[in-house]
Protein backbone atom coordinates (compact mmCIF):
# COMPACT_ATOMS: atom_id res chain seq x y z
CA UNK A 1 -6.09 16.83 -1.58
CA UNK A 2 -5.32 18.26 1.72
CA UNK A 3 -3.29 15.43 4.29
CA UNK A 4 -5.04 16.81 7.16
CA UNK A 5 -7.87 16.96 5.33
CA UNK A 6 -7.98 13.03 5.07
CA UNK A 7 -6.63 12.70 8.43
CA UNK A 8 -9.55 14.29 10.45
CA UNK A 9 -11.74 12.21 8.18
CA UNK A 10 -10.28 9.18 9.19
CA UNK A 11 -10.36 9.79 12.59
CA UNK A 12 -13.80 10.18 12.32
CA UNK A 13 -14.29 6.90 11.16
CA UNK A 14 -11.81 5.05 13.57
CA UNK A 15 -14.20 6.01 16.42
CA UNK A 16 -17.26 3.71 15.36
CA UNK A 17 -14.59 1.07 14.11
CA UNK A 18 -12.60 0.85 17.40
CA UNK A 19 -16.16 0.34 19.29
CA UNK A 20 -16.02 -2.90 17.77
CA UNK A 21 -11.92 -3.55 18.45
CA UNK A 22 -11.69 -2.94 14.36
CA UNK A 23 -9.51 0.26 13.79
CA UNK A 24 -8.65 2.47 10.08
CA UNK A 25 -5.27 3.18 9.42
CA UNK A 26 -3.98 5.62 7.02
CA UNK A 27 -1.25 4.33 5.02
CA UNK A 28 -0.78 7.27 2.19
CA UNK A 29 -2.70 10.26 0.74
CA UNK A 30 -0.83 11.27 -2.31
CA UNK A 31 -1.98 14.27 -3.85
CA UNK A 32 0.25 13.74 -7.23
CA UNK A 33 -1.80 10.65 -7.86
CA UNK A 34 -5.47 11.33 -5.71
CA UNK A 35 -4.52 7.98 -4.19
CA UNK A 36 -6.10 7.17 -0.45
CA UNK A 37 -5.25 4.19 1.00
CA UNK A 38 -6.35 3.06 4.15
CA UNK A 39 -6.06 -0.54 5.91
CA UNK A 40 -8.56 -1.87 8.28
CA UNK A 41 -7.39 -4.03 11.42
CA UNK A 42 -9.04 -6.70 12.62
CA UNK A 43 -6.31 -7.29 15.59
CA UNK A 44 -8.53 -6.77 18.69
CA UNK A 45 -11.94 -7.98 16.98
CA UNK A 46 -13.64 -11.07 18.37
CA UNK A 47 -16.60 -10.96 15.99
CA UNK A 48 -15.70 -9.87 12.93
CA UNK A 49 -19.39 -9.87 11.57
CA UNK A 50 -20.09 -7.40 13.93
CA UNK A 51 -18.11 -4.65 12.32
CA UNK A 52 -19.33 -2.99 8.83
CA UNK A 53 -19.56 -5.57 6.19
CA UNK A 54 -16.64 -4.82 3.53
CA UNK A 55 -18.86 -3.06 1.07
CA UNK A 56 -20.57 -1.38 3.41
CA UNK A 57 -17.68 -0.28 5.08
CA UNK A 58 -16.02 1.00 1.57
CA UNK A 59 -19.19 3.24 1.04
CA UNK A 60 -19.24 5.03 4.23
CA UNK A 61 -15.18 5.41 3.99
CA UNK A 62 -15.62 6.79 0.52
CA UNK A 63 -18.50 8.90 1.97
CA UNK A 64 -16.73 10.47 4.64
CA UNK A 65 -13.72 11.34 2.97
CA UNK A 66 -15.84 13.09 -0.07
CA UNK A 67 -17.34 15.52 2.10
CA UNK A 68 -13.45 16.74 2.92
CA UNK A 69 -12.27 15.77 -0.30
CA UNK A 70 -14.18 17.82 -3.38
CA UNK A 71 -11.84 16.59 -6.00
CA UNK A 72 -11.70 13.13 -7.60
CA UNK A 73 -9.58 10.38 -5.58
CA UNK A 74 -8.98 6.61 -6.00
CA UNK A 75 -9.86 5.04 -2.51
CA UNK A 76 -7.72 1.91 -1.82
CA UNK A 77 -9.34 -0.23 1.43
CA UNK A 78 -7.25 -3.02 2.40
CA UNK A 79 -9.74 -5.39 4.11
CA UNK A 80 -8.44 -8.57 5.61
CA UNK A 81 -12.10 -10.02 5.55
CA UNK A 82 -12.18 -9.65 2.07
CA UNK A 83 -8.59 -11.59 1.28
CA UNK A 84 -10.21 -14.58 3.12
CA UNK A 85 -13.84 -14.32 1.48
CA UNK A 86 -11.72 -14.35 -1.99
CA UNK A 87 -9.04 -17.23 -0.68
């Protein structure tokens, strides 16, 4: 797994995200253990429905970052949204 790899990748996907005040932050891709984590914030959203429902969301992150990524990863997708459907 190639950092810039994932980086480009998730710049990709801020773009549609931050259309919607949402943005995707990269917080670690470690090669030793295929990990990707990424955080979504919610700082500058006023709707929050209006950006990619959680699962959603998860599939086209997971999407984007195969087409970079050809060997097997563990995505990790913080999503605040989620913590409060779950609360």
């Amino acid at each position: 797994m190639d950092e810039s790899t994932v980086t480009a990748a998730v710049e990709e996907l801020r773009r549609p995200l931050r259309a919607d005040g949402a943005d995707l932050v990269l917080i670690r891709a470690d090669p030793r253990t295929a990990v990707v984590e990424l955080r979504l914030e919610l700082d500058g959203v006023t709707c929050r429905d209006c950006v990619l429902p959680p699962d959603r969301l998860a599939d086209v992150v997971e999407s984007v970052l195969r087409r970079g990524i050809p060997e097997e990863f563990e995505l990790v997708l913080h999503d605040p949204r989620r913590d409060t459907e779950t609360a």
